[in-house]
C-alpha atoms as a PDB file:
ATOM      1  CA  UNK A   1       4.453  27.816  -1.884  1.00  0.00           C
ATOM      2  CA  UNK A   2       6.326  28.550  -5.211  1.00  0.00           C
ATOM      3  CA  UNK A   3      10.186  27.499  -5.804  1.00  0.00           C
ATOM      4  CA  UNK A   4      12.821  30.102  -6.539  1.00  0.00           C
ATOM      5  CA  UNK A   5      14.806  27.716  -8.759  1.00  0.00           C
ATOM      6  CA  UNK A   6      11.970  25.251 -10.376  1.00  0.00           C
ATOM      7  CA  UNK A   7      13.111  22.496 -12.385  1.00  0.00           C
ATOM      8  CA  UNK A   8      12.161  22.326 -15.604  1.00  0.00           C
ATOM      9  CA  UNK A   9       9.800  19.374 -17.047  1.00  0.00           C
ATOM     10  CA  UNK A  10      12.321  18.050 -19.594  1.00  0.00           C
ATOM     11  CA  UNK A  11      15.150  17.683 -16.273  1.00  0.00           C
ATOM     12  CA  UNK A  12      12.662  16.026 -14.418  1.00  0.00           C
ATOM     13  CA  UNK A  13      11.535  13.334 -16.957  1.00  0.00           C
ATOM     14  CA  UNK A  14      15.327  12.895 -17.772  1.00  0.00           C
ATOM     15  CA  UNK A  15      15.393  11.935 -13.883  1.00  0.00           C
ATOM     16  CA  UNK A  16      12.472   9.619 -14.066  1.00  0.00           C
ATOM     17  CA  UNK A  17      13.504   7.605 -16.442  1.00  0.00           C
ATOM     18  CA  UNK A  18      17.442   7.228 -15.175  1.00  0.00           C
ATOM     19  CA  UNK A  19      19.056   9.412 -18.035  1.00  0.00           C
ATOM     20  CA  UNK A  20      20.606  11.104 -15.598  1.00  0.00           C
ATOM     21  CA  UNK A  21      24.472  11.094 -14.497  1.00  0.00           C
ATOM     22  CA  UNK A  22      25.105  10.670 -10.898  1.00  0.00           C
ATOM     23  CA  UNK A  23      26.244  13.939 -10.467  1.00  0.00           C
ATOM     24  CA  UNK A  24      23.614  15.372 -11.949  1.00  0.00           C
ATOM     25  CA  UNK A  25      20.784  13.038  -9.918  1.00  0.00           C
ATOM     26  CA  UNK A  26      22.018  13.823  -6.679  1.00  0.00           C
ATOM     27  CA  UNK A  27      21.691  17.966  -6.484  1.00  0.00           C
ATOM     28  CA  UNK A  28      17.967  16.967  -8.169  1.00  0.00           C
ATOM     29  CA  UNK A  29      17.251  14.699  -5.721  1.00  0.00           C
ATOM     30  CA  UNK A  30      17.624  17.283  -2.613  1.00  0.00           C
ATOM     31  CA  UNK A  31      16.116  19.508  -3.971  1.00  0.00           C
ATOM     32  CA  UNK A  32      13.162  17.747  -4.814  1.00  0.00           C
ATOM     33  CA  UNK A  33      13.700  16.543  -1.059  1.00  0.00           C
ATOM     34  CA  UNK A  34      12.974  20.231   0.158  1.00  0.00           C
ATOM     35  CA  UNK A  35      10.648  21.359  -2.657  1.00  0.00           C
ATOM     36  CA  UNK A  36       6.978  20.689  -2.501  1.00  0.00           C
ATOM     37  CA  UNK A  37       6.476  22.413  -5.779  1.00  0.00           C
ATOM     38  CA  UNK A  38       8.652  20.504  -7.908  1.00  0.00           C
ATOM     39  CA  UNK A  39       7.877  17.389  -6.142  1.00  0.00           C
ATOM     40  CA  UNK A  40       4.091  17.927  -7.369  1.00  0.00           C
ATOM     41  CA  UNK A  41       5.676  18.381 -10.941  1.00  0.00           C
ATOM     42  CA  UNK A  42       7.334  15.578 -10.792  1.00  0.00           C
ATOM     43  CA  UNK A  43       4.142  13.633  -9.769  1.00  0.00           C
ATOM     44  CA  UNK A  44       2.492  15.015 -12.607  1.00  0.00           C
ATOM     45  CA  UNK A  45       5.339  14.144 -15.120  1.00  0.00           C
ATOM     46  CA  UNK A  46       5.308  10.593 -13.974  1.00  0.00           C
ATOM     47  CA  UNK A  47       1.533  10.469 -14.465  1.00  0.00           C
ATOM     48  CA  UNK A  48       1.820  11.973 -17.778  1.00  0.00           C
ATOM     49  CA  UNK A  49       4.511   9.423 -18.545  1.00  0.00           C
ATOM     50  CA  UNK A  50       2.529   6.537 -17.432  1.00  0.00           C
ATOM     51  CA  UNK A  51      -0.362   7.502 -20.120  1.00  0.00           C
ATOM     52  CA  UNK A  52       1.651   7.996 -23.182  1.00  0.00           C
ATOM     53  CA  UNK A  53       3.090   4.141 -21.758  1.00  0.00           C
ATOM     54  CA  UNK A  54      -0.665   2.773 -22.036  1.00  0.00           C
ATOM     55  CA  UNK A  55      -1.793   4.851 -24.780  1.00  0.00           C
ATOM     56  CA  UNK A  56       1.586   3.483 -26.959  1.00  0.00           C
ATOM     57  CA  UNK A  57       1.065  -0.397 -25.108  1.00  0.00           C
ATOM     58  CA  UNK A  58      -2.650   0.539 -26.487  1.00  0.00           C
ATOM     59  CA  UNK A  59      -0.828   1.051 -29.947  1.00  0.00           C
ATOM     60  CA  UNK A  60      -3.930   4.478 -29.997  1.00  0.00           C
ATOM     61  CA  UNK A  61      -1.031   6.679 -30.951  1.00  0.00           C
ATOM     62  CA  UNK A  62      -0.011   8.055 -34.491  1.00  0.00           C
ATOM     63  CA  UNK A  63       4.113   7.979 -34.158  1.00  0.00           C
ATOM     64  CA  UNK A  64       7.399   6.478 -35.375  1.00  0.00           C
ATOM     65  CA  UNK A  65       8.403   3.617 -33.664  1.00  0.00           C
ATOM     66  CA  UNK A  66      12.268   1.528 -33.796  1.00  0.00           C
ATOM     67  CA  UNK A  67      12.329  -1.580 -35.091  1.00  0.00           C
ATOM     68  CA  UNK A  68      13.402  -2.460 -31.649  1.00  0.00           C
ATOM     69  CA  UNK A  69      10.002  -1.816 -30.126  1.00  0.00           C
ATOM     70  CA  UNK A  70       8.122  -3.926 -33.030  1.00  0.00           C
ATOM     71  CA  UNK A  71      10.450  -6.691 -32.221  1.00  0.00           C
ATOM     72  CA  UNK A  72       9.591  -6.211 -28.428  1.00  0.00           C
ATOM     73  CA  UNK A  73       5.869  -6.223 -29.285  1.00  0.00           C
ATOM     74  CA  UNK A  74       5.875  -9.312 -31.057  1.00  0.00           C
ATOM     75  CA  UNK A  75       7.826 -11.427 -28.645  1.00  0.00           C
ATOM     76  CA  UNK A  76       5.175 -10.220 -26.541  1.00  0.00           C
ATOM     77  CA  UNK A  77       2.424 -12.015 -28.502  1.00  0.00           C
ATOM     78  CA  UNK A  78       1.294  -8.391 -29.919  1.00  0.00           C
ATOM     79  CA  UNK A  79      -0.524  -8.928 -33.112  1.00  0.00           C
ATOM     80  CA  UNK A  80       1.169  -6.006 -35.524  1.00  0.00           C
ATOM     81  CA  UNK A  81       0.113  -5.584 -38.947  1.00  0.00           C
ATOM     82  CA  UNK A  82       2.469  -4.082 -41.467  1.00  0.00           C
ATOM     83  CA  UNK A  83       2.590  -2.494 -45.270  1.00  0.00           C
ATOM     84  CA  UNK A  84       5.138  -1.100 -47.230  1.00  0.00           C
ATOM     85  CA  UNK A  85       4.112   0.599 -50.195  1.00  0.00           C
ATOM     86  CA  UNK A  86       7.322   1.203 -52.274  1.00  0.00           C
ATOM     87  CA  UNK A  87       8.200   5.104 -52.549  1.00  0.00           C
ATOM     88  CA  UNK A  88       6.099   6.396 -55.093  1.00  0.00           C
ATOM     89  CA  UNK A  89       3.700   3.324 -54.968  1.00  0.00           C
ATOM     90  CA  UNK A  90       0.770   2.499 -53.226  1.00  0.00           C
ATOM     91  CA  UNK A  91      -0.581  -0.391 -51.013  1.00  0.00           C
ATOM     92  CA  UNK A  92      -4.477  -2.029 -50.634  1.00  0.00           C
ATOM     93  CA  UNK A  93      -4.740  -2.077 -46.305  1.00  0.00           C
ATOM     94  CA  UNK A  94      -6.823  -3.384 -43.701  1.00  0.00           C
ATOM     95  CA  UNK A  95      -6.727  -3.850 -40.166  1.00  0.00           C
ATOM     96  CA  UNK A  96      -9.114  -6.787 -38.166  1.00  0.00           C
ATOM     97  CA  UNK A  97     -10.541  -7.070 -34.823  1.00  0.00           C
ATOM     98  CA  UNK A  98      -7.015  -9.263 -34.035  1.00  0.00           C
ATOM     99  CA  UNK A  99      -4.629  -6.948 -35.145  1.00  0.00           C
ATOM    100  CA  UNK A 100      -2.946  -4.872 -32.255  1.00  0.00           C
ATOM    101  CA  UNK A 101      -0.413  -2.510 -33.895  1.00  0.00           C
ATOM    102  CA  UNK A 102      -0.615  -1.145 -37.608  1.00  0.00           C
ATOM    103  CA  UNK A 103       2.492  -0.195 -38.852  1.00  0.00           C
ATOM    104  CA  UNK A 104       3.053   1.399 -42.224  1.00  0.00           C
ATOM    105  CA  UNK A 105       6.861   1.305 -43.566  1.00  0.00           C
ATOM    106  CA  UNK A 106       8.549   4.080 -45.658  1.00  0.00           C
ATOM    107  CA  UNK A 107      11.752   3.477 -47.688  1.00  0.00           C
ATOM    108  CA  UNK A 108      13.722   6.211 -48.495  1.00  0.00           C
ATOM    109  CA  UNK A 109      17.237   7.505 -48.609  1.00  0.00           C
ATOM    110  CA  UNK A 110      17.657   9.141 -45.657  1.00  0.00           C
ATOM    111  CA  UNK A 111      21.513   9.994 -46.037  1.00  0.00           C
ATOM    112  CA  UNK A 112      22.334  13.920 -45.997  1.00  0.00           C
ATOM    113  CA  UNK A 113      19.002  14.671 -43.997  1.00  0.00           C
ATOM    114  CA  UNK A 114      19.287  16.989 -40.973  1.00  0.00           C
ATOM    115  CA  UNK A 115      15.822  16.446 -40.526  1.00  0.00           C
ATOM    116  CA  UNK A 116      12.883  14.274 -41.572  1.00  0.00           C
ATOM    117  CA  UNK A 117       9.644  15.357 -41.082  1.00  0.00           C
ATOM    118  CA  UNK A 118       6.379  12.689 -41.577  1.00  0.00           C
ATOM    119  CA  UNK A 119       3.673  14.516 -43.381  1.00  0.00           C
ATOM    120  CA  UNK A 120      -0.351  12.628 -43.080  1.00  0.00           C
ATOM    121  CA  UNK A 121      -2.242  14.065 -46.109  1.00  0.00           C
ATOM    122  CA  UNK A 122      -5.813  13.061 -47.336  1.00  0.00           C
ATOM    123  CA  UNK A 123      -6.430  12.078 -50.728  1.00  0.00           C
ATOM    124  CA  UNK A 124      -6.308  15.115 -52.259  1.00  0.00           C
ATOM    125  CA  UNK A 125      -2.500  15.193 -51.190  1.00  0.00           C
ATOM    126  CA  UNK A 126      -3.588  18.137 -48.853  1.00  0.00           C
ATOM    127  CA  UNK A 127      -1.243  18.055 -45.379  1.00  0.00           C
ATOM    128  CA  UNK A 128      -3.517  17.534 -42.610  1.00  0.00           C
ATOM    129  CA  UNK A 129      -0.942  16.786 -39.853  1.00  0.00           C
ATOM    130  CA  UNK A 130       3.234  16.877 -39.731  1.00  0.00           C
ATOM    131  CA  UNK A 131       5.182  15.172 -37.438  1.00  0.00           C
ATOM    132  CA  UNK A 132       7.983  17.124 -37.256  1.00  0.00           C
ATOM    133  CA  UNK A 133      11.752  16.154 -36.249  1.00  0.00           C
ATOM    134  CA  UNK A 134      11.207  12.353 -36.783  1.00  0.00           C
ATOM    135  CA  UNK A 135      13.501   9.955 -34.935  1.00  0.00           C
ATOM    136  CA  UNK A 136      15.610   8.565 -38.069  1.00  0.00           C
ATOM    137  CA  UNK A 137      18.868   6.817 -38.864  1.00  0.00           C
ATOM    138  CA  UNK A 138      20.303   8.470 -41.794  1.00  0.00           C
ATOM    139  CA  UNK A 139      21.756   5.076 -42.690  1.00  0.00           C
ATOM    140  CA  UNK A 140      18.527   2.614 -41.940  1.00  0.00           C
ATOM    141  CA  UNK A 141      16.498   2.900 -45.167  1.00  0.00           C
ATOM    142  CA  UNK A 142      13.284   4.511 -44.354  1.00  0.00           C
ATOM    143  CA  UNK A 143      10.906   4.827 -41.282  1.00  0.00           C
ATOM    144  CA  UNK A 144       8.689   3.242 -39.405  1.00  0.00           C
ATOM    145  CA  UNK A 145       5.691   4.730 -38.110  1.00  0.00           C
ATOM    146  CA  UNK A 146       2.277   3.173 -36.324  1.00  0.00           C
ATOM    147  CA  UNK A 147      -0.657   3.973 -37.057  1.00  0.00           C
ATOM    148  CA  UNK A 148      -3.353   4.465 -34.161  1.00  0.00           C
ATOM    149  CA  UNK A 149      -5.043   0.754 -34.449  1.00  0.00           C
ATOM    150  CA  UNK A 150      -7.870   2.709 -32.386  1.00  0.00           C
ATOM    151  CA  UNK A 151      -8.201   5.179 -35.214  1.00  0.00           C
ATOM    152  CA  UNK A 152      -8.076   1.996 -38.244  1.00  0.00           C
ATOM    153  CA  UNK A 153     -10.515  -0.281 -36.663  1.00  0.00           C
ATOM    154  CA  UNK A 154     -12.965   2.983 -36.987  1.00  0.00           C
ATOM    155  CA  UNK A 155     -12.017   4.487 -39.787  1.00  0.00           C
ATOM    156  CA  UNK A 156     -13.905   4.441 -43.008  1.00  0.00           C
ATOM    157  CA  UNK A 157     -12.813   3.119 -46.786  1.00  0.00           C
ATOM    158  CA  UNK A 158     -10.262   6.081 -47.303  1.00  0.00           C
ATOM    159  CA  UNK A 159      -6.859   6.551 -49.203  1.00  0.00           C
ATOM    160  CA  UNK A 160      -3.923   8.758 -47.256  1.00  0.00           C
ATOM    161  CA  UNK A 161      -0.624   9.684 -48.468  1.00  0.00           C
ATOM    162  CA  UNK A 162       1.972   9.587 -46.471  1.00  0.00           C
ATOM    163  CA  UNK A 163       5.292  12.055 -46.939  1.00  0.00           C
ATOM    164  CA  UNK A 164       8.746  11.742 -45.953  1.00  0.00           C
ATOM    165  CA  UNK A 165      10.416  15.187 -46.266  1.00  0.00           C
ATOM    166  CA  UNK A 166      13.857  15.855 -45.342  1.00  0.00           C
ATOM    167  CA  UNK A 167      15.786  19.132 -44.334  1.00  0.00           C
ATOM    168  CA  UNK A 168      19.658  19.706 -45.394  1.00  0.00           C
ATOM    169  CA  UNK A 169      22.101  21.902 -43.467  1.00  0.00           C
ATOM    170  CA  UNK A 170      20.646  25.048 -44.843  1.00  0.00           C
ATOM    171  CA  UNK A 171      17.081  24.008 -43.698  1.00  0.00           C
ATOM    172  CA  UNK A 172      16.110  23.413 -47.747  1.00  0.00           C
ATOM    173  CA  UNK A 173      13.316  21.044 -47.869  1.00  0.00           C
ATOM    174  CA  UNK A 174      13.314  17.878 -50.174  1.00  0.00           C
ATOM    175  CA  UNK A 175      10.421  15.329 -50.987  1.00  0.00           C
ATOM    176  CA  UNK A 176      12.488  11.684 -49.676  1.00  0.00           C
ATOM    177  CA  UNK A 177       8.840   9.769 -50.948  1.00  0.00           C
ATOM    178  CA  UNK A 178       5.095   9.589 -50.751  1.00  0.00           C
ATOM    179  CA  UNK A 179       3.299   6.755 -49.947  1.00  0.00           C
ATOM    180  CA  UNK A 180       0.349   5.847 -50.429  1.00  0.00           C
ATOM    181  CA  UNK A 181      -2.364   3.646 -48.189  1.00  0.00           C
ATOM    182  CA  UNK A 182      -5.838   2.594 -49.869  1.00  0.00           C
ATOM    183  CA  UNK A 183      -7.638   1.494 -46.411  1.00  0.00           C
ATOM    184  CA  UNK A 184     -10.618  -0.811 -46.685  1.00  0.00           C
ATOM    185  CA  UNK A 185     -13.031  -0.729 -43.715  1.00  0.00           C
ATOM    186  CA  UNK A 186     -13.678  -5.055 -42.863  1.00  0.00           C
ATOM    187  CA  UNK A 187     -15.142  -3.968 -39.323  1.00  0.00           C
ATOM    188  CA  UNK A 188     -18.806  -4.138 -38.840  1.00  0.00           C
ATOM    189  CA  UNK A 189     -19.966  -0.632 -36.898  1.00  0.00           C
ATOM    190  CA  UNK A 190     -20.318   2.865 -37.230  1.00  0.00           C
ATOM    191  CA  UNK A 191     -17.973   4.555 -40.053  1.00  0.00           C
ATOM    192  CA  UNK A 192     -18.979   1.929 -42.525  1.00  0.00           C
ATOM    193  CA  UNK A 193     -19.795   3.244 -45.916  1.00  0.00           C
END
């Protein structure tokens, strides 16, 4: 059976994690009441949900994290590892069989952005993946962004730049910094050149 009015995904993940307002809960929750089909999608949301939660409490994922959530991690007994190459500059990194989170911070003056957008390049400087619409505080000083620790512990010896770019009102896009990381490989195992 297929609904008439379905809810859409973003609506029903606003609802499962309480950013709702009452009065915008309660018509949701009777029709999810009557509705087999959005009940399933709501099931599968929550699923979905519950994997990014272990891949992030993993730390396997390549985002930008608050400063809130490192602070949460490390009250937790998390192990995170951090650099901070100044903008421009570079940093020698390594991760070890300890370390749970690998965080890389990126100064910049973020004031007048619209937009930031986190650019991974190789050595080269070539982009090989943008993460686009960055969580930022135009005021804060830079970003902070982790690192899959799943990804470091395998990784080979290898250098990537990291790019802050930001967007103005008219959409123009600015270089805020590159950064870059010169990662040494310490773990035994495949990888290792």
């Amino acid at each position: 059976m297929s609904c008439q009015t379905p809810l859409d995904i973003a609506t029903l993940a606003d609802y499962w994690a309480g950013a709702l307002l009452p009065f915008e809960e309660e018509p949701l929750e009777e029709h999810l009441f009557a509705c087999d089909s959005c009940g399933a999608m709501l099931r599968e949301c929550i699923a979905l949900a519950e994997s990014i939660r272990a891949l992030t409490r993993e730390g396997s994922l390549l985002m930008v994290v608050s400063d809130t959530l490192l602070k949460r991690l490390a009250a937790d007994g998390a192990r995170v590892r951090e650099y901070a190459p100044p903008a421009g500059g570079s940093v020698a990194c390594t991760v070890t069989a300890d370390d749970d989170f690998l965080i890389g911070r990126l100064t910049a003056d973020l004031r007048g952005a619209n937009r930031v957008d986190l650019c991974i390049c190789d050595e080269s400087g070539s982009e090989q993946l943008r993460l686009a619409d960055v969580p930022f505080h135009s005021e804060s000083g830079g970003v902070a962004f982790q690192q899959s620790i799943t990804y470091a512990k395998a990784a080979p010896s290898e250098t990537v730049i990291a790019r802050l770019v930001g967007f103005n009102e008219a959409g123009a896009e600015r270089l805020l910094g590159e950064y870059t990381f010169n990662h040494t490989r310490t773990l035994p195992g495949p990888g290792t050149r």
